[in-house]
Structures are given as C-alpha cells and as structure tokens.
N, C-alpha and C. Protein backbone atom coordinates (compact mmCIF):
# COMPACT_ATOMS: atom_id res chain seq x y z
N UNK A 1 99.69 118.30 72.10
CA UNK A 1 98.43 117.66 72.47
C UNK A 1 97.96 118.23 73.80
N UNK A 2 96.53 118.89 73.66
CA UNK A 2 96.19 119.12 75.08
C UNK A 2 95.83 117.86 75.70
N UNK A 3 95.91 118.63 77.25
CA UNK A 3 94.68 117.32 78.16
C UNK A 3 93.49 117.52 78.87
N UNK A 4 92.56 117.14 79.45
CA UNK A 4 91.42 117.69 79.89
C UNK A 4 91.73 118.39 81.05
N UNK A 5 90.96 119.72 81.44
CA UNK A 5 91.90 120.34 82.00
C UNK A 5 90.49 121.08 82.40
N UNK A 6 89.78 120.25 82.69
CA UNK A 6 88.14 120.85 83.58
C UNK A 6 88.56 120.34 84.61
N UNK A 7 87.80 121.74 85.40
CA UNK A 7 88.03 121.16 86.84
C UNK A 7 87.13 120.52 87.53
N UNK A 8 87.48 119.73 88.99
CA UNK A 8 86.75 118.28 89.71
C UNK A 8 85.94 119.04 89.82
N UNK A 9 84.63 117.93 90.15
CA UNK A 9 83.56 118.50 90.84
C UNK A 9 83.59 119.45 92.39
N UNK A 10 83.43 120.21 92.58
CA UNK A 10 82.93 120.81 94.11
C UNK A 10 82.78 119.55 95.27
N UNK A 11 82.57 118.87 94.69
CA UNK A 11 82.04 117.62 95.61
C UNK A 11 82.55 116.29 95.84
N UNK A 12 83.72 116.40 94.94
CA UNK A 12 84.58 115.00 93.97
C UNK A 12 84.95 114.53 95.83
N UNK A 13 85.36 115.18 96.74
CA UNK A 13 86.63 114.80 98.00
C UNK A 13 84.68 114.54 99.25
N UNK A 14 83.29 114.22 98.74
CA UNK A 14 82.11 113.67 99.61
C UNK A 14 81.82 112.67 99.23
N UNK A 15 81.28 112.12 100.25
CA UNK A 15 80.91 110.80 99.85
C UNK A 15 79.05 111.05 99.95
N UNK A 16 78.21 110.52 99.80
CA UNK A 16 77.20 110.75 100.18
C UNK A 16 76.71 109.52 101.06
N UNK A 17 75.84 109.98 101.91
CA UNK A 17 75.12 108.62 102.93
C UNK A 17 75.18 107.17 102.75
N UNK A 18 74.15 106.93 101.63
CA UNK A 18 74.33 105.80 100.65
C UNK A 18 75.88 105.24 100.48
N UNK A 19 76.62 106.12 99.73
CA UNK A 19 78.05 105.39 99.28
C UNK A 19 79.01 104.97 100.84
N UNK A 20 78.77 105.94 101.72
CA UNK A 20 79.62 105.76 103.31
C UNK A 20 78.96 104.84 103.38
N UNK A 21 77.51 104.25 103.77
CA UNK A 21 76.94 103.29 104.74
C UNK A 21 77.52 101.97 103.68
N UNK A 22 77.65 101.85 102.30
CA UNK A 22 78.27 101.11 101.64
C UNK A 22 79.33 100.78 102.03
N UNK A 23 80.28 101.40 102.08
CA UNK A 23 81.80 101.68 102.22
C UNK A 23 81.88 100.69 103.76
N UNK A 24 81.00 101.03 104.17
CA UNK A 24 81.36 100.81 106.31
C UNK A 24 81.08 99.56 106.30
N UNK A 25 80.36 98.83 104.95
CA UNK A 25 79.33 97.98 105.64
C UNK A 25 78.10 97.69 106.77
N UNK A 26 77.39 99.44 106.75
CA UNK A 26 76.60 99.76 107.73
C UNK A 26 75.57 100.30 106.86
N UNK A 27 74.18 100.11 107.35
CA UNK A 27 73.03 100.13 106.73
C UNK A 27 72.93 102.10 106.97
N UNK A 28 72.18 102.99 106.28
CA UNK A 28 71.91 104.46 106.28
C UNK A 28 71.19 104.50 107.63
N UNK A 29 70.24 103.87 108.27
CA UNK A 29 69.66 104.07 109.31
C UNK A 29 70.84 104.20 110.69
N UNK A 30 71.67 103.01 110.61
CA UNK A 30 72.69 103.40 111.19
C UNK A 30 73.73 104.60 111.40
N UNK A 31 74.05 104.98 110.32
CA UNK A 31 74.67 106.13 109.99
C UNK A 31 73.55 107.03 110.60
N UNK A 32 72.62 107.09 110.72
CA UNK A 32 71.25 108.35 110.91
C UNK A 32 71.80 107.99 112.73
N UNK A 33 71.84 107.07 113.18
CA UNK A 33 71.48 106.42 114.39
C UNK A 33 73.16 107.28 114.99
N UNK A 34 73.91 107.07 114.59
CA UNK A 34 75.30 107.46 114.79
C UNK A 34 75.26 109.14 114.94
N UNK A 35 74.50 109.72 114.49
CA UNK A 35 74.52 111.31 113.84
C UNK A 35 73.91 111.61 115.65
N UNK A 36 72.80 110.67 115.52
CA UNK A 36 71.97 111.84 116.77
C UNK A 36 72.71 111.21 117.86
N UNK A 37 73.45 110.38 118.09
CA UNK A 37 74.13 110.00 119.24
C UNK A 37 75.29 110.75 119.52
N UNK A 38 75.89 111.28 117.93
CA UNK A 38 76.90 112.04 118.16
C UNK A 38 77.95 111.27 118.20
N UNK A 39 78.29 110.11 117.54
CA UNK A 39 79.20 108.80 117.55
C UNK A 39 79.30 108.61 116.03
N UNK A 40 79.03 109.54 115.20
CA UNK A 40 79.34 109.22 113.67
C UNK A 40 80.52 110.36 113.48
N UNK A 41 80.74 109.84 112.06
CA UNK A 41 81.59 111.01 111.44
C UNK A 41 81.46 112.32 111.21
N UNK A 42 82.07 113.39 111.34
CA UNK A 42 81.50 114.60 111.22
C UNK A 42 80.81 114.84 109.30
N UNK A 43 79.74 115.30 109.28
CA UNK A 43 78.74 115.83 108.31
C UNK A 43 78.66 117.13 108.06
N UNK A 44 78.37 117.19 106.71
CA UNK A 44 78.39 118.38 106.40
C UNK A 44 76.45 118.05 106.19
N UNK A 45 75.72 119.48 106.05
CA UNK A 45 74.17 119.46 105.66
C UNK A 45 74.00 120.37 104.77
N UNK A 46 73.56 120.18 103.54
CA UNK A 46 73.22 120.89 102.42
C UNK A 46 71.30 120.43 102.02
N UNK A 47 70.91 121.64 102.72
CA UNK A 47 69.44 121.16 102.48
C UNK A 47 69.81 119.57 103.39
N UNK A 48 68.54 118.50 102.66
CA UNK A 48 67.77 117.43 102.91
C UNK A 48 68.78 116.17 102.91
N UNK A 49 70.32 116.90 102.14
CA UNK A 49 71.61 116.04 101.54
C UNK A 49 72.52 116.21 102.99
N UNK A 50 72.83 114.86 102.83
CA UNK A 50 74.31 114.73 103.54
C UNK A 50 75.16 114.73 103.42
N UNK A 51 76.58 114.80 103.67
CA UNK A 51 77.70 114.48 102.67
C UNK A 51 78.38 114.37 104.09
N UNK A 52 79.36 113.58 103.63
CA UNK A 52 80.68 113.38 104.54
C UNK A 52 81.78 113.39 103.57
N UNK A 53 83.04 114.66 104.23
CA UNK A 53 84.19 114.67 103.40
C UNK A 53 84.95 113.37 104.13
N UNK A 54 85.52 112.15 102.84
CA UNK A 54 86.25 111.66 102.86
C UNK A 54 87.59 111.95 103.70
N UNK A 55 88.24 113.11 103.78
CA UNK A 55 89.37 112.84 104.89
C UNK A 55 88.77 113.20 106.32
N UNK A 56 87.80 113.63 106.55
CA UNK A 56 86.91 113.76 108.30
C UNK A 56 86.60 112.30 108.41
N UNK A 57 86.22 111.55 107.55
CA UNK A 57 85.62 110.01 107.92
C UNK A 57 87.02 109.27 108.57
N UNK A 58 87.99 109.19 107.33
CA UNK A 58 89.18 108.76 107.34
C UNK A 58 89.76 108.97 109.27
N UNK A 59 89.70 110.96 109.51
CA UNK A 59 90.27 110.84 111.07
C UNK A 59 89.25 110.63 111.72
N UNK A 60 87.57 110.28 112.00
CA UNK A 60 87.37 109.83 112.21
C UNK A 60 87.18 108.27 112.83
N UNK A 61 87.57 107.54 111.93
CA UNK A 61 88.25 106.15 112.09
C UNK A 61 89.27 105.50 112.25
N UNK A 62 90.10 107.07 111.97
CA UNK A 62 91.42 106.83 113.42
C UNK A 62 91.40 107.03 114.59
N UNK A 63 90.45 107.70 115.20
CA UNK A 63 90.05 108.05 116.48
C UNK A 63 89.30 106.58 116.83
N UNK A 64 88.56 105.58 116.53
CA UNK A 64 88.30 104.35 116.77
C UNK A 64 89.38 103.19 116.73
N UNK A 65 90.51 103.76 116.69
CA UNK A 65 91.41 102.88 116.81
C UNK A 65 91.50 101.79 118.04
N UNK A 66 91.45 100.66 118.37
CA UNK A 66 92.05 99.79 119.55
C UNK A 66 93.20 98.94 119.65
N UNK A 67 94.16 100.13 120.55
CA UNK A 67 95.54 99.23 120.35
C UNK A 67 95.30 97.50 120.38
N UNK A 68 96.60 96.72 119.52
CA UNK A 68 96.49 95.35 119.99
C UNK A 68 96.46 95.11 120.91
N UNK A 69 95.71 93.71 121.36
CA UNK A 69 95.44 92.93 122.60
C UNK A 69 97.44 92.28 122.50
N UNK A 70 97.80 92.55 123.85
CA UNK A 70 99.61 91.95 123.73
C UNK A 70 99.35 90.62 123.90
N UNK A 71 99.79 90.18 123.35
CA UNK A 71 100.26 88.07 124.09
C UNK A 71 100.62 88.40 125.18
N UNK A 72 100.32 87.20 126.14
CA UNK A 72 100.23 86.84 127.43
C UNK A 72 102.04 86.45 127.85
N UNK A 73 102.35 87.34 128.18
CA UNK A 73 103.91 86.73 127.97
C UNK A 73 104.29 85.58 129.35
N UNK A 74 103.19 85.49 130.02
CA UNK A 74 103.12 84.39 131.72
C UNK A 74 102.35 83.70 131.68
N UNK A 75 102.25 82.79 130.66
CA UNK A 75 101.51 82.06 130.72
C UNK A 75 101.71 80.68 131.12
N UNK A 76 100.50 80.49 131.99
CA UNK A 76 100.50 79.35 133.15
C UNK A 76 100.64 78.24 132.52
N UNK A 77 101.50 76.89 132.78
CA UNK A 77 101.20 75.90 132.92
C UNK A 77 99.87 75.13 133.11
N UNK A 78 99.59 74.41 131.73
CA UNK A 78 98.20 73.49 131.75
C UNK A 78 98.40 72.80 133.32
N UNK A 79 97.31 72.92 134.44
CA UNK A 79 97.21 71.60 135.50
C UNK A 79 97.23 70.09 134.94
N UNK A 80 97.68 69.50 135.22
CA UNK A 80 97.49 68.22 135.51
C UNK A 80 96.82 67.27 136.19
C-alpha cells in the first residue's frame, strides 16, 4: 500500500497576518503597529503579503520572556 507522498506546501512552516493576530489575541492593526516600531516578530514580504515563519515568532516570544516575580521571603509583620 502506498502513502501520500506529495510534498508540503512552500509555505506549510507561515503563518499569515490574519492567522498570527488570531493566534496572539491581537487585532492586524496591531501587528502593523508592532512592524514599524520594530517590536514585532521578524516578517518575511512577498509583494502586498506578509508571512511570519512560525519558529521566528516562537524565538521571538522567547525573547519577551519575564522571569517570575520571587515571594517576599521578609515579610513584615501585620502592625497592630
């Protein structure tokens, strides 16, 4: 028995604008807003199309990482 054995799209590992600003829970204007600030994910530009490869977003949003806030390990006594 064969199996399908076509290959992915060229494009299968982008997301496009629309599906990221989905994904983020961030509206496309935002994502636009992020680009010219230079505070978004790196983009690729094909013509009028955007694309963002899925693993640039990914280290992208490891670079936004914020270590945990530690517990207060001295913490004062309520006054009385």
């Amino acid at each position: 028995m064969l199996t399908d054995t076509a290959p992915s799209s060229v494009l299968s590992g982008y997301l496009t604008k629309t599906q990221l600003a989905e994904q983020l829970g961030r509206s496309v204007r935002t994502l636009d807003r992020m680009a010219l600030s230079g505070d978004g994910p790196p983009r690729t530009k094909i013509g009028r199309t955007t694309l963002y490869r899925r693993e640039a977003v990914l280290d992208w949003l490891r670079t936004r990482e914020v270590p945990a806030a530690r517990p207060n390990s001295c913490r004062r006594e309520p006054r009385q």
